[in-house]
C-alpha atoms as a PDB file:
ATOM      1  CA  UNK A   1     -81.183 145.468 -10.366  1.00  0.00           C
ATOM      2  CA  UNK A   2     -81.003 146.344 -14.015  1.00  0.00           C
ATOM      3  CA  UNK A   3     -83.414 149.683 -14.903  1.00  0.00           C
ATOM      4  CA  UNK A   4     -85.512 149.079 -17.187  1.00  0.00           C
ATOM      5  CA  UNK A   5     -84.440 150.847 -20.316  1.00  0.00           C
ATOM      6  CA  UNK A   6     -87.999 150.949 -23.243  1.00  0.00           C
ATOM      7  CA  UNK A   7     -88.930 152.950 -26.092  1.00  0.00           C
ATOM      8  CA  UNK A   8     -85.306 155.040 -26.705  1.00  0.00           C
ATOM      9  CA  UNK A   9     -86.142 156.912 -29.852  1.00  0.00           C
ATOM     10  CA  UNK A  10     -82.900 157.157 -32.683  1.00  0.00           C
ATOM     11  CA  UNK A  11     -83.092 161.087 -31.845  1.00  0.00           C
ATOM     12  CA  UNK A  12     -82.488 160.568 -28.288  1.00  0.00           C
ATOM     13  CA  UNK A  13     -80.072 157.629 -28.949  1.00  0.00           C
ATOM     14  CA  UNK A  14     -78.059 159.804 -31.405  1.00  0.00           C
ATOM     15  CA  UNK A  15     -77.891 162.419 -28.822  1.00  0.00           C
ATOM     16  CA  UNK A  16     -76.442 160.658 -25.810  1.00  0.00           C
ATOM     17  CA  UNK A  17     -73.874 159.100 -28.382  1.00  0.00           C
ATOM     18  CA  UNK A  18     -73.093 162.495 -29.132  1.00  0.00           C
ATOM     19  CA  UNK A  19     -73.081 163.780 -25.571  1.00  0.00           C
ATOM     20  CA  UNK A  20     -70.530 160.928 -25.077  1.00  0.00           C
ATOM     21  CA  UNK A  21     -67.827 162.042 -27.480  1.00  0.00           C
ATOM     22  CA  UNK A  22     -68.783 159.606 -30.637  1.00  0.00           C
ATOM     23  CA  UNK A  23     -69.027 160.778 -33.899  1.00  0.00           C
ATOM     24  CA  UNK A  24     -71.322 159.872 -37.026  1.00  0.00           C
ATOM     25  CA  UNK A  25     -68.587 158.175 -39.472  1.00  0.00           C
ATOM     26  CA  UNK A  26     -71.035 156.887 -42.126  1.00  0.00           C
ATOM     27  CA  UNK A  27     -74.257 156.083 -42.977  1.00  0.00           C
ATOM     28  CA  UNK A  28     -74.739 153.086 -45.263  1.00  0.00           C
ATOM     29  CA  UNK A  29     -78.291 151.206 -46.102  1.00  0.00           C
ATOM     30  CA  UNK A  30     -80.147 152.028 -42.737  1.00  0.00           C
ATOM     31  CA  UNK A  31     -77.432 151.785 -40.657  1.00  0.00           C
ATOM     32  CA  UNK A  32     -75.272 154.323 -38.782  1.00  0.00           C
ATOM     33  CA  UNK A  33     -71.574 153.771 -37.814  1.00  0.00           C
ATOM     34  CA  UNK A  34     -70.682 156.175 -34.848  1.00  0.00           C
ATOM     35  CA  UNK A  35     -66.716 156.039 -33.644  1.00  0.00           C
ATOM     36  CA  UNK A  36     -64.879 157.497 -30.419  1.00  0.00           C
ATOM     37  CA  UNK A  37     -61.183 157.524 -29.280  1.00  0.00           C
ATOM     38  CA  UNK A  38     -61.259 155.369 -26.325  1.00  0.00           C
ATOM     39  CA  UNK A  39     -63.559 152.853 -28.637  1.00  0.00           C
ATOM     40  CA  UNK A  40     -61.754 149.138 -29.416  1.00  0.00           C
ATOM     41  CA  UNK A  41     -64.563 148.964 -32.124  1.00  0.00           C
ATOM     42  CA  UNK A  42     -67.452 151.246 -33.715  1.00  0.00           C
ATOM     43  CA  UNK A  43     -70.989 151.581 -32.140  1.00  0.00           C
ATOM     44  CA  UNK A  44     -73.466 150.486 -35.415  1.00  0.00           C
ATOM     45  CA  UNK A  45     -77.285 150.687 -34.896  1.00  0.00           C
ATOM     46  CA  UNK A  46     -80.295 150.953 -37.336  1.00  0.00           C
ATOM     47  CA  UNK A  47     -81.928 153.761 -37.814  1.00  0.00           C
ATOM     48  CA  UNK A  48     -85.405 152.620 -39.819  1.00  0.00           C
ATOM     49  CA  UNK A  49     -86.032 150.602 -36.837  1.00  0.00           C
ATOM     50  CA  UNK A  50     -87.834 153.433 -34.057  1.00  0.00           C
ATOM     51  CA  UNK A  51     -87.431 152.416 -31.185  1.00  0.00           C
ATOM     52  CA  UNK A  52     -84.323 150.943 -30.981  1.00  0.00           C
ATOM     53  CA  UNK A  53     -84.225 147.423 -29.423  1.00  0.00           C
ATOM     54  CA  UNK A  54     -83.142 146.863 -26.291  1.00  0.00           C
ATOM     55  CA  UNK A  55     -80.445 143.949 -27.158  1.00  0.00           C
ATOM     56  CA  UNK A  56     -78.564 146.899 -29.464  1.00  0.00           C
ATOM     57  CA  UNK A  57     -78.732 149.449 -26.492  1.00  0.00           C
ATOM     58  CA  UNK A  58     -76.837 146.795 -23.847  1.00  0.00           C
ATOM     59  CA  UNK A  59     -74.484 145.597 -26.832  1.00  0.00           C
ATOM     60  CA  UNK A  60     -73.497 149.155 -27.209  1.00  0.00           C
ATOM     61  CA  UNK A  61     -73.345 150.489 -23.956  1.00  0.00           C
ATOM     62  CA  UNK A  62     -70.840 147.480 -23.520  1.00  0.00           C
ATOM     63  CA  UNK A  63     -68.591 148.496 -26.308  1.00  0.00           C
ATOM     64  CA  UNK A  64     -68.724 151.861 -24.956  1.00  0.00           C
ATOM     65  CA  UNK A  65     -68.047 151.010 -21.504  1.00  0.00           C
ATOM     66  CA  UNK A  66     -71.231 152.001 -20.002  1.00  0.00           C
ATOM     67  CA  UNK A  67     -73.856 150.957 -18.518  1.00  0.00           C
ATOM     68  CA  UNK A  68     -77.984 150.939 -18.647  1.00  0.00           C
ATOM     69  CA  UNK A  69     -77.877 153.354 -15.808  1.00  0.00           C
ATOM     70  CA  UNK A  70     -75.870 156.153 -17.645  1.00  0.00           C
ATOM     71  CA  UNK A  71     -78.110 156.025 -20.408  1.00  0.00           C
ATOM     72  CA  UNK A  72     -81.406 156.111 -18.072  1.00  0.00           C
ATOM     73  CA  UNK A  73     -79.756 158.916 -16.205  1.00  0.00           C
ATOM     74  CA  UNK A  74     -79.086 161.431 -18.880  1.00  0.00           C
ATOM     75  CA  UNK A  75     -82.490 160.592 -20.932  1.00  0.00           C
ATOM     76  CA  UNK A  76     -83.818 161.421 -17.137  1.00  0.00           C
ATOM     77  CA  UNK A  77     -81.990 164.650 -17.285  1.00  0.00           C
ATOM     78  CA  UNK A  78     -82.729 165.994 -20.937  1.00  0.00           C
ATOM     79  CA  UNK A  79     -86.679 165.486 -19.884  1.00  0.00           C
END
């Protein structure tokens, strides 16, 4: 069963894309470009849109190789 993942603020987004080795490339018009290493392409969200939708989170998580449950574990961990 998929947990159900609501209400991520950017803060806490930026944080566990930080926590997972990505970097803040560029900002450009609202949107921020984060890169890794092991990434085949960049992780791009919006940041004037609080909270972030949950369609962005799961595309993401996919091009990072994760999944809903990593993210729901370390926002469980940081509270």
């Amino acid at each position: 069963m998929t947990p159900s993942i609501k209400n991520v603020s950017v803060e806490d987004y930026k944080s566990f894309l930080s926590h997972h080795g990505l970097k803040n490339i560029r900002t450009s018009k609202g949107h921020e470009v984060w890169c890794g290493a092991k990434l085949t392409r960049p992780v791009i969200f919006q940041t004037h849109i609080d909270p972030i939708p949950l369609f962005i989170i799961k595309s993401n998580l996919r091009t990072m190789g994760l999944t809903l449950n990593d993210l729901r574990d370390y926002l469980n961990s940081k509270n």
